[in-house]
N, C-alpha and C. Protein backbone atom coordinates (compact mmCIF):
# COMPACT_ATOMS: atom_id res chain seq x y z
N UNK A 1 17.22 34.40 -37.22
CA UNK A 1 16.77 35.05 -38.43
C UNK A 1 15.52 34.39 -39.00
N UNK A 2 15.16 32.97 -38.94
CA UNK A 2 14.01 32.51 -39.57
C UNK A 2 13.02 33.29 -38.37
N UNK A 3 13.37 33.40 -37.33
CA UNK A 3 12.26 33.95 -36.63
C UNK A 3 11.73 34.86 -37.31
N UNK A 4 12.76 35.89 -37.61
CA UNK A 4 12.77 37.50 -37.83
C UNK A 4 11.79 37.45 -39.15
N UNK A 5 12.56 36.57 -40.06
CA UNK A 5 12.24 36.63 -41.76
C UNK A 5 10.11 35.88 -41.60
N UNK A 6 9.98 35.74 -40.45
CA UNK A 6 8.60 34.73 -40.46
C UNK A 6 8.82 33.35 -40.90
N UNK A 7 10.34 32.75 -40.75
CA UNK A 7 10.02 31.23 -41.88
C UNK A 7 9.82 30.40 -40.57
N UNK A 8 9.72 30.27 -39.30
CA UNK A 8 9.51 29.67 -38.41
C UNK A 8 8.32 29.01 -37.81
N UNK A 9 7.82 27.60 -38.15
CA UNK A 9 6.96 27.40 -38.36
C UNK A 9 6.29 27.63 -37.13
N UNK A 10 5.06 27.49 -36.87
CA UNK A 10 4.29 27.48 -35.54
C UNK A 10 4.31 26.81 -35.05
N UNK A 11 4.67 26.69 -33.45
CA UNK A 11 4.41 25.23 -32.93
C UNK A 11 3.13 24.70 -32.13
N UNK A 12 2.92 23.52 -32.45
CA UNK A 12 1.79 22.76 -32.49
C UNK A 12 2.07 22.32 -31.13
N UNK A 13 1.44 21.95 -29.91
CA UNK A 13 1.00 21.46 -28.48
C UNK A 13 2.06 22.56 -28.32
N UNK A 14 2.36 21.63 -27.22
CA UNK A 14 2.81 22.57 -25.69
C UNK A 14 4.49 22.30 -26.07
N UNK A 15 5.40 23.53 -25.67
CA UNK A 15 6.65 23.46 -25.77
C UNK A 15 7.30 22.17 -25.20
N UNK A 16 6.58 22.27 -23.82
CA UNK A 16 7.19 21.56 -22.64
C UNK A 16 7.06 19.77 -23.33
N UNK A 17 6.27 19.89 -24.19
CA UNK A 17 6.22 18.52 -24.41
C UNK A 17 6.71 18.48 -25.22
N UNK A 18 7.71 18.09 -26.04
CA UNK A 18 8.68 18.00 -26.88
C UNK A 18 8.64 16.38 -27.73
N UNK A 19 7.89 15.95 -28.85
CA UNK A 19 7.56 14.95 -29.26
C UNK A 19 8.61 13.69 -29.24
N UNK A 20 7.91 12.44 -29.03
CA UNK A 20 8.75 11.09 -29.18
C UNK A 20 9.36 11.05 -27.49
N UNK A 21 10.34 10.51 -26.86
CA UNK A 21 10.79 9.81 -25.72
C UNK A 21 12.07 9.92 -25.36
N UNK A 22 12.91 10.89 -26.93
CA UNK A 22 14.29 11.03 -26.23
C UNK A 22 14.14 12.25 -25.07
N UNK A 23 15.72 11.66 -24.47
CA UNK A 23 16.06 12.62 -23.37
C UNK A 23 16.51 14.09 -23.91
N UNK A 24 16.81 14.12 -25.24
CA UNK A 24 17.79 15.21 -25.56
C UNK A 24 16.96 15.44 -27.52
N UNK A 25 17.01 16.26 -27.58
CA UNK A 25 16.47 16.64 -29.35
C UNK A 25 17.02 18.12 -29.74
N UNK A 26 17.95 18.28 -30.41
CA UNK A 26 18.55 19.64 -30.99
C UNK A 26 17.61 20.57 -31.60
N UNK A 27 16.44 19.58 -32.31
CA UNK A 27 15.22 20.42 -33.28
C UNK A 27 14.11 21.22 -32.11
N UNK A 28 14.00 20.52 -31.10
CA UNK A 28 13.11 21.04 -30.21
C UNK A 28 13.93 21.64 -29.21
N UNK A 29 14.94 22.21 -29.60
CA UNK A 29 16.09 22.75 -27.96
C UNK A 29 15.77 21.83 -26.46
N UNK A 30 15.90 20.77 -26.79
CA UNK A 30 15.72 19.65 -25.50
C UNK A 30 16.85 19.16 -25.08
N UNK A 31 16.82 19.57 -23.90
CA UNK A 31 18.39 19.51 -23.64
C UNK A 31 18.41 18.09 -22.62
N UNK A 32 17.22 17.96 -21.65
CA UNK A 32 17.28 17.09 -21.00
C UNK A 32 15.49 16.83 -20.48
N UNK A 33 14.81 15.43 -20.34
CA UNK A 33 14.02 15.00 -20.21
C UNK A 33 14.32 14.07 -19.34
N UNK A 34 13.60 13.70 -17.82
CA UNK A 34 13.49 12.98 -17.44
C UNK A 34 11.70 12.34 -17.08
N UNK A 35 11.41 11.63 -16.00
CA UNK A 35 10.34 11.80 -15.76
C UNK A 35 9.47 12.56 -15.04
N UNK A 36 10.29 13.49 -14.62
CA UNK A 36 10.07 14.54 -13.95
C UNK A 36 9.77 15.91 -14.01
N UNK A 37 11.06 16.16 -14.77
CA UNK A 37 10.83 17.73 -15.67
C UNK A 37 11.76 17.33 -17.18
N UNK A 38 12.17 18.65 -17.82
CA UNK A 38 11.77 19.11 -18.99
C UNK A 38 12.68 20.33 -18.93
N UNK A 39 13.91 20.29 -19.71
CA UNK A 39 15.08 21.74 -19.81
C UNK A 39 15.04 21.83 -21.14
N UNK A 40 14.85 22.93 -21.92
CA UNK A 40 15.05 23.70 -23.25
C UNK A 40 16.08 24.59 -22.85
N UNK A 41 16.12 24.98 -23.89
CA UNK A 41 17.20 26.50 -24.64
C UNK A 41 16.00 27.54 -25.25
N UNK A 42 15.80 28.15 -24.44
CA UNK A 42 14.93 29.28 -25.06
C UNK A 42 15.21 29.56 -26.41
N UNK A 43 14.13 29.46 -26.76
CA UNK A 43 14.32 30.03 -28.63
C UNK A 43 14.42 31.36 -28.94
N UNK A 44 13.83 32.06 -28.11
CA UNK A 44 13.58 33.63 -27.88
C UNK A 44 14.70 33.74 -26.72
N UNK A 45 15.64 33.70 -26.57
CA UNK A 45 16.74 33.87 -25.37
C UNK A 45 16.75 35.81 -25.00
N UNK A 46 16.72 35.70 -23.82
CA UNK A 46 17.46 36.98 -23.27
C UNK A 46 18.93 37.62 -23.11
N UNK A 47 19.11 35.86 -23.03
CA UNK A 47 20.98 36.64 -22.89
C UNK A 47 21.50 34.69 -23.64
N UNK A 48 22.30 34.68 -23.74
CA UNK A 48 23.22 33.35 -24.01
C UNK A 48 22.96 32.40 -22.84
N UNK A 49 22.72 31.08 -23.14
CA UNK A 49 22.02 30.38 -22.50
C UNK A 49 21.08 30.38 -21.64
N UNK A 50 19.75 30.99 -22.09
CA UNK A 50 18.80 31.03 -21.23
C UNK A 50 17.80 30.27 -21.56
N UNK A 51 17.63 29.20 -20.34
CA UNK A 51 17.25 28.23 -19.72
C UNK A 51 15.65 28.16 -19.31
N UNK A 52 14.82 26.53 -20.15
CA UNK A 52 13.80 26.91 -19.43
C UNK A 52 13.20 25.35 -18.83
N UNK A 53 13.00 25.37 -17.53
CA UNK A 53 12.76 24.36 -16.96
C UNK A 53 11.27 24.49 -16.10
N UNK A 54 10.69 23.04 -16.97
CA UNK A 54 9.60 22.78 -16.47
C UNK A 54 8.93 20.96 -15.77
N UNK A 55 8.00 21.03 -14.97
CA UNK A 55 7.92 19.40 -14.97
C UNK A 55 7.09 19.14 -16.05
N UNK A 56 7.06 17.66 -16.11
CA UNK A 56 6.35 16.85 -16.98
C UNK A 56 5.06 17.29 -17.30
N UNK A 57 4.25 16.97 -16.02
CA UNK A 57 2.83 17.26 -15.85
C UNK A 57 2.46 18.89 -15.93
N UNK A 58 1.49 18.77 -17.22
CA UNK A 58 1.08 20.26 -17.43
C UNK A 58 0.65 21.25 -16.71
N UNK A 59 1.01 22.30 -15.50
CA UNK A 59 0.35 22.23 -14.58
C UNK A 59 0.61 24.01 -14.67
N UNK A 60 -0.50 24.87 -14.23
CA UNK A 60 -0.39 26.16 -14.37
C UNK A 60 0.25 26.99 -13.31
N UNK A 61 -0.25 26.41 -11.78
CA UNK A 61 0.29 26.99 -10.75
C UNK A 61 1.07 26.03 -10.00
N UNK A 62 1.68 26.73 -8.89
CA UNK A 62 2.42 26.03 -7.99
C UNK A 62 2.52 24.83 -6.78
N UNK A 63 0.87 25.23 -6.33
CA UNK A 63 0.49 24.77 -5.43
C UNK A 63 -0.33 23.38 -6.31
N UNK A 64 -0.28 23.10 -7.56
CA UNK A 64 -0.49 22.26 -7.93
C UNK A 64 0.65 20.92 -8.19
N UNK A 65 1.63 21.51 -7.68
CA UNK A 65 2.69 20.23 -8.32
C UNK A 65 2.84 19.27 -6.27
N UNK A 66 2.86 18.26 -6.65
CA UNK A 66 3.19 17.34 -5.19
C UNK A 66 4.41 17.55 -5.01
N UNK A 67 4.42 17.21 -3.86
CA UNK A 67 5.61 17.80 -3.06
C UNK A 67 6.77 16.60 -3.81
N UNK A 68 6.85 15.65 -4.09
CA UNK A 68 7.75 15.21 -5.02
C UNK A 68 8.15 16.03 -6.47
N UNK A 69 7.15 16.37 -6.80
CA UNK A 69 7.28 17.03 -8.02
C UNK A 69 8.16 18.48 -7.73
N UNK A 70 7.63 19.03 -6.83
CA UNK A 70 8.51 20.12 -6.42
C UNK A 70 9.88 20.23 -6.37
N UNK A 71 10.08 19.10 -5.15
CA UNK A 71 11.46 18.79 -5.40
C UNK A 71 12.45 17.82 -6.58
N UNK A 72 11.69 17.65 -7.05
CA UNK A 72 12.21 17.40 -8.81
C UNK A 72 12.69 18.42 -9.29
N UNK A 73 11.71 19.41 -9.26
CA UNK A 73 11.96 20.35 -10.19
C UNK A 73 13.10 21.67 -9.39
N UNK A 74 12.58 21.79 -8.26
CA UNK A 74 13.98 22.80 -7.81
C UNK A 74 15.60 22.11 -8.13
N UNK A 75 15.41 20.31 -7.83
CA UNK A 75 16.44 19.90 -7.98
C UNK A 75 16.73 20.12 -9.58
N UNK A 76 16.55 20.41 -10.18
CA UNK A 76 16.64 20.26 -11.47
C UNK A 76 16.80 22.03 -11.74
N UNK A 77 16.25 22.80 -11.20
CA UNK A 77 16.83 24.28 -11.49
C UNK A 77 18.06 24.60 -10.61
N UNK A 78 18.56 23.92 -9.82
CA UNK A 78 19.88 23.84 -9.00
C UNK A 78 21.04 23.11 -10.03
N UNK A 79 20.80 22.40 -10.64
CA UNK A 79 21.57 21.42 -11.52
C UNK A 79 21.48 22.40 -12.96
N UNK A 80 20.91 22.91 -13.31
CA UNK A 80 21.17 24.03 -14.40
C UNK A 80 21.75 24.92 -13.89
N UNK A 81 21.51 25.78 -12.88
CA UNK A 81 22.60 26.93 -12.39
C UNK A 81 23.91 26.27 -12.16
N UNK A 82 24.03 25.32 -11.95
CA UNK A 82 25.56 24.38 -11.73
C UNK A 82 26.18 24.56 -13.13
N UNK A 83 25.36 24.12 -14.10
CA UNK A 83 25.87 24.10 -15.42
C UNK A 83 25.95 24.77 -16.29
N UNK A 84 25.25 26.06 -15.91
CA UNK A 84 25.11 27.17 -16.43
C UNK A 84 26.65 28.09 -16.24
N UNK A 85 26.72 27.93 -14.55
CA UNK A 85 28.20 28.77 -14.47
C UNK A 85 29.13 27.74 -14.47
N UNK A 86 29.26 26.57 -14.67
CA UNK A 86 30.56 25.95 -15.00
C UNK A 86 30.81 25.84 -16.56
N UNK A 87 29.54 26.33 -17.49
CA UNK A 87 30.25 26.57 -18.86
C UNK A 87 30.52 27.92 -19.64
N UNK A 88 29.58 28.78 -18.77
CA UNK A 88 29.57 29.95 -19.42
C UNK A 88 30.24 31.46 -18.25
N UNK A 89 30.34 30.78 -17.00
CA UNK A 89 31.37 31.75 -15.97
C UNK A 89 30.29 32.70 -16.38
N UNK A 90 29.13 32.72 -15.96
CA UNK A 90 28.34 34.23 -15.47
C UNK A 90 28.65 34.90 -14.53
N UNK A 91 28.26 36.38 -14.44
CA UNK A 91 28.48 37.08 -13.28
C UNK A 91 27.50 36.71 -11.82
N UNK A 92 25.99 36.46 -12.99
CA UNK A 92 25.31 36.07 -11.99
C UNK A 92 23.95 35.48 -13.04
N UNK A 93 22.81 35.08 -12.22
CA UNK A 93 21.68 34.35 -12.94
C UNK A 93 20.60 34.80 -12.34
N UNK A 94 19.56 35.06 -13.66
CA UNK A 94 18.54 35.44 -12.93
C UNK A 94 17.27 34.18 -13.14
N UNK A 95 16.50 34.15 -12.04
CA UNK A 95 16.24 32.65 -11.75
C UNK A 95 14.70 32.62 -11.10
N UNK A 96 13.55 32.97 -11.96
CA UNK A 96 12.13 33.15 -12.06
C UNK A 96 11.38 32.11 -12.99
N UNK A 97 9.84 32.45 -12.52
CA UNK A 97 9.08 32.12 -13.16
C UNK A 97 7.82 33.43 -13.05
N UNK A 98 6.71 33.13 -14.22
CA UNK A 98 5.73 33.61 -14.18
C UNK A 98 4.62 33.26 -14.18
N UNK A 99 3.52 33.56 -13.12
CA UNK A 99 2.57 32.51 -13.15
C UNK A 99 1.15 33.39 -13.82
N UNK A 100 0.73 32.75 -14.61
CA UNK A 100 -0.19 33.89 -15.22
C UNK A 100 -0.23 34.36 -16.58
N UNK A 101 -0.73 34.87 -16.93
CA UNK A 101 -0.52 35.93 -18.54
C UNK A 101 -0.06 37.03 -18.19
N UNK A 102 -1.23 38.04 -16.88
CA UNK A 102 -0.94 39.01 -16.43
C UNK A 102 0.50 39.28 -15.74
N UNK A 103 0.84 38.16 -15.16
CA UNK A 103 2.36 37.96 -14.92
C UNK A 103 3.29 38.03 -15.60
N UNK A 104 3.16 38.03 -17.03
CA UNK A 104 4.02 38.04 -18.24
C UNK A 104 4.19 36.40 -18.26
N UNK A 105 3.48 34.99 -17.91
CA UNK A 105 3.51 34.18 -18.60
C UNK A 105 3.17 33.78 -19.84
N UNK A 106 4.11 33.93 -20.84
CA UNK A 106 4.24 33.55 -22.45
C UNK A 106 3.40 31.82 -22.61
N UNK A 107 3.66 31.03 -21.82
CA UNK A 107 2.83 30.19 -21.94
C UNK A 107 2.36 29.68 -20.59
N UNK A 108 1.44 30.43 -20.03
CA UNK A 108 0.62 30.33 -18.98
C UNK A 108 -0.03 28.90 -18.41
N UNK A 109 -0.28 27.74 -19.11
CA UNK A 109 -0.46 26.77 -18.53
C UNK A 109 -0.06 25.79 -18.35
N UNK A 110 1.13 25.92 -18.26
CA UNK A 110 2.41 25.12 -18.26
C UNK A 110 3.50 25.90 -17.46
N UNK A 111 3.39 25.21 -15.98
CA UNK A 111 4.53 26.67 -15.28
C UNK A 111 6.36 26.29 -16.02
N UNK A 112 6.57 27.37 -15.95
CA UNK A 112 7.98 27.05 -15.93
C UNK A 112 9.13 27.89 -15.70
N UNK A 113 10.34 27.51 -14.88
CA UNK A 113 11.23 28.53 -14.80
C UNK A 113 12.16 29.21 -15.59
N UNK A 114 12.78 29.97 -15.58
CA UNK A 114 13.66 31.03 -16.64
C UNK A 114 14.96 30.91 -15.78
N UNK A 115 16.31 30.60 -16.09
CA UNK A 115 17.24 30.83 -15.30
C UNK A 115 18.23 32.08 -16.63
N UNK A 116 18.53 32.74 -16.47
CA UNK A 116 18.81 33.97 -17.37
C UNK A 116 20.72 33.95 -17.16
N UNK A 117 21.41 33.54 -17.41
CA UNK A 117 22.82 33.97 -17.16
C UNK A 117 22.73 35.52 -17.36
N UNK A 118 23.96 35.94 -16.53
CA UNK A 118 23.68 37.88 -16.59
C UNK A 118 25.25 37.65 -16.05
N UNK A 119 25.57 38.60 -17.23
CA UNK A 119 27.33 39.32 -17.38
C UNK A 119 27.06 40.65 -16.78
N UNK A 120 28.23 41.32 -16.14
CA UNK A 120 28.45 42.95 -15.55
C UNK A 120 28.16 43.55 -16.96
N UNK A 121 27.53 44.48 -17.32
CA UNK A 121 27.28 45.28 -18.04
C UNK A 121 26.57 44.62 -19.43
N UNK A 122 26.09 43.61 -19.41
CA UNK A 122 25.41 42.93 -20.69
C UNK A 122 23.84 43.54 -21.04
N UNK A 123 23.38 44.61 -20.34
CA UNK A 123 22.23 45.26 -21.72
C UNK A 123 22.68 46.82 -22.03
N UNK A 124 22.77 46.60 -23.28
CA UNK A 124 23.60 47.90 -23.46
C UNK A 124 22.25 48.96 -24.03
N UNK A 125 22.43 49.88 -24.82
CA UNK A 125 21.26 50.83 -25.83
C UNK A 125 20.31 50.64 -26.35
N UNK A 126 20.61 49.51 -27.54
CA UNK A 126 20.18 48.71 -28.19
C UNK A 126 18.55 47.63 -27.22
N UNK A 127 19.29 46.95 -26.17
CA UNK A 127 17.95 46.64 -25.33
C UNK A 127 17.37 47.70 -24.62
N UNK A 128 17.68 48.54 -24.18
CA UNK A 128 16.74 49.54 -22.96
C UNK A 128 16.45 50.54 -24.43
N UNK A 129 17.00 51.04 -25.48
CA UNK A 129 15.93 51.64 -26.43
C UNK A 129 15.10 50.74 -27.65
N UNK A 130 15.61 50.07 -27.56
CA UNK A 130 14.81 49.37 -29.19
C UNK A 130 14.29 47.70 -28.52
N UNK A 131 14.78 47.53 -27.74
CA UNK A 131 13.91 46.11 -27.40
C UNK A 131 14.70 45.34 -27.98
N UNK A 132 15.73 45.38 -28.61
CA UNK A 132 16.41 44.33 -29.40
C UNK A 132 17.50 43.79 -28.79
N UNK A 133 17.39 42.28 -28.66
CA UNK A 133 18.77 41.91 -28.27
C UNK A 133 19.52 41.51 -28.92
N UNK A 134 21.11 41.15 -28.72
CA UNK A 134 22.11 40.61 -29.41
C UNK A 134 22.24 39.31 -28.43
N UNK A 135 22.77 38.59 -29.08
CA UNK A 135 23.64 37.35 -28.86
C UNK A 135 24.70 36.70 -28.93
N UNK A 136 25.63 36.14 -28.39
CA UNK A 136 26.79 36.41 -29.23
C UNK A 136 26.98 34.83 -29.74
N UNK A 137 26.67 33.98 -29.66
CA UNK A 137 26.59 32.71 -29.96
C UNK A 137 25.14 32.10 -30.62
N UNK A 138 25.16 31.54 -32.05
CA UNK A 138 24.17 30.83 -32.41
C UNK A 138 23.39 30.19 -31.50
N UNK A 139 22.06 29.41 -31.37
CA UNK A 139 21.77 28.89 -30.44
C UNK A 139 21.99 27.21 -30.84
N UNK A 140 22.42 26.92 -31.96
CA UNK A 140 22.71 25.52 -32.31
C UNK A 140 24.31 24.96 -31.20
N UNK A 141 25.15 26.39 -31.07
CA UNK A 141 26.25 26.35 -30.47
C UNK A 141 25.95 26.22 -28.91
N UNK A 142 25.06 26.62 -28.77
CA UNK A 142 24.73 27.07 -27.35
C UNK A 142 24.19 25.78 -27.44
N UNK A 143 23.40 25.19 -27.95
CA UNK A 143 22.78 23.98 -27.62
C UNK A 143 24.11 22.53 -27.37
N UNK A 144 25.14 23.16 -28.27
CA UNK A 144 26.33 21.54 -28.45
C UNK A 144 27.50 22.13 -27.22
N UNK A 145 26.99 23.31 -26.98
CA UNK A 145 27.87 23.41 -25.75
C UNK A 145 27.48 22.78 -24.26
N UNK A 146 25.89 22.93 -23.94
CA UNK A 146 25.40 22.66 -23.29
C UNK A 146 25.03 20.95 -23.19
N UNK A 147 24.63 20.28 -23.98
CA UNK A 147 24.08 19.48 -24.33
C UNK A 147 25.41 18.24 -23.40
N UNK A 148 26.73 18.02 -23.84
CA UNK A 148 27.05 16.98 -23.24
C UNK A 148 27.17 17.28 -21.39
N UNK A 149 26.54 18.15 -20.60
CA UNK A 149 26.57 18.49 -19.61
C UNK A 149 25.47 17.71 -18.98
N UNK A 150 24.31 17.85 -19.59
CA UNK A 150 23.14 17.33 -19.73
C UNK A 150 23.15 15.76 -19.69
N UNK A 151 24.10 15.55 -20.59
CA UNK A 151 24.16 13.39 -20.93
C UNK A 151 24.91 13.11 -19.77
N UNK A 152 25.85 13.85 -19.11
CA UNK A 152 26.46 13.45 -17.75
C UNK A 152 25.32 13.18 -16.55
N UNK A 153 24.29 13.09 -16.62
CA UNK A 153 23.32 13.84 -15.63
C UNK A 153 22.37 12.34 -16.17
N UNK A 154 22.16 11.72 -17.00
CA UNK A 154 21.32 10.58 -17.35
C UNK A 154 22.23 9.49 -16.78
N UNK A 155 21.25 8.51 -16.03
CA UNK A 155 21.19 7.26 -15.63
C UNK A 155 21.61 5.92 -16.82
């Protein structure tokens, strides 16, 4: 609703960088930070827990991340789909990125992936006529649900 009402302030740098050094921040939907990548809680969600994972290094395309970095980061979108259906039993996940503006990248220079949980029959009227979605869980909930899944996963 602060979205809706406009009280949501603007945010200043890059999502992916999420200020100060913790691993985890409720104010910035930071669910997990390593040195590698970078998991939020979409603020703008599509469905209930949707997931956005990026690496560290600001980087626009693909062929820019080292092959370490790569496998950081798939390992790290494998470890959210783990945790995704062991808390929320999806039917299934949808599990992209967009590279680009023209691609529908929302923030284009900073790649990052979308893992979408998806229930049998979850867009009803309401999304395919009006664009509007529902949710059925706050995202503060979604965040304290998710969140000690995340601290299992730190060193």
């Amino acid at each position: 609703m602060e979205h809706v009402l406009g009280k949501t302030p603007k945010t200043q740098g890059c999502i992916f960088d999420p200020p100060g050094t913790a691993t985890h921040d409720k104010h910035s939907l930071l669910l997990y930070r390593d040195q590698w990548t970078v998991v939020l809680l979409n603020r703008f969600p599509y469905a209930n827990g949707h997931l956005l994972v990026a690496p560290i290094r600001h980087l626009a395309d693909l062929p820019e991340l080292s092959l370490q970095e790569q496998g950081k980061l798939m390992h790290m979108v494998t470890q959210c789909c783990t945790i995704l259906r062991a808390t929320f039993a999806p039917d299934g996940l949808n599990v992209g990125l967009n590279l680009g503006q023209t691609a529908g990248a929302g923030i284009a220079d900073h790649l990052h992936f979308h893992i979408v949980p998806r229930w049998d029959g979850d867009h009803n009227f309401m999304t395919v006529c009006a664009e509007i979605r529902t949710i059925p869980q706050h995202i503060d909930n979604t965040f304290d649900t998710l969140l000690p899944h995340f601290l299992k996963m730190q060193v």
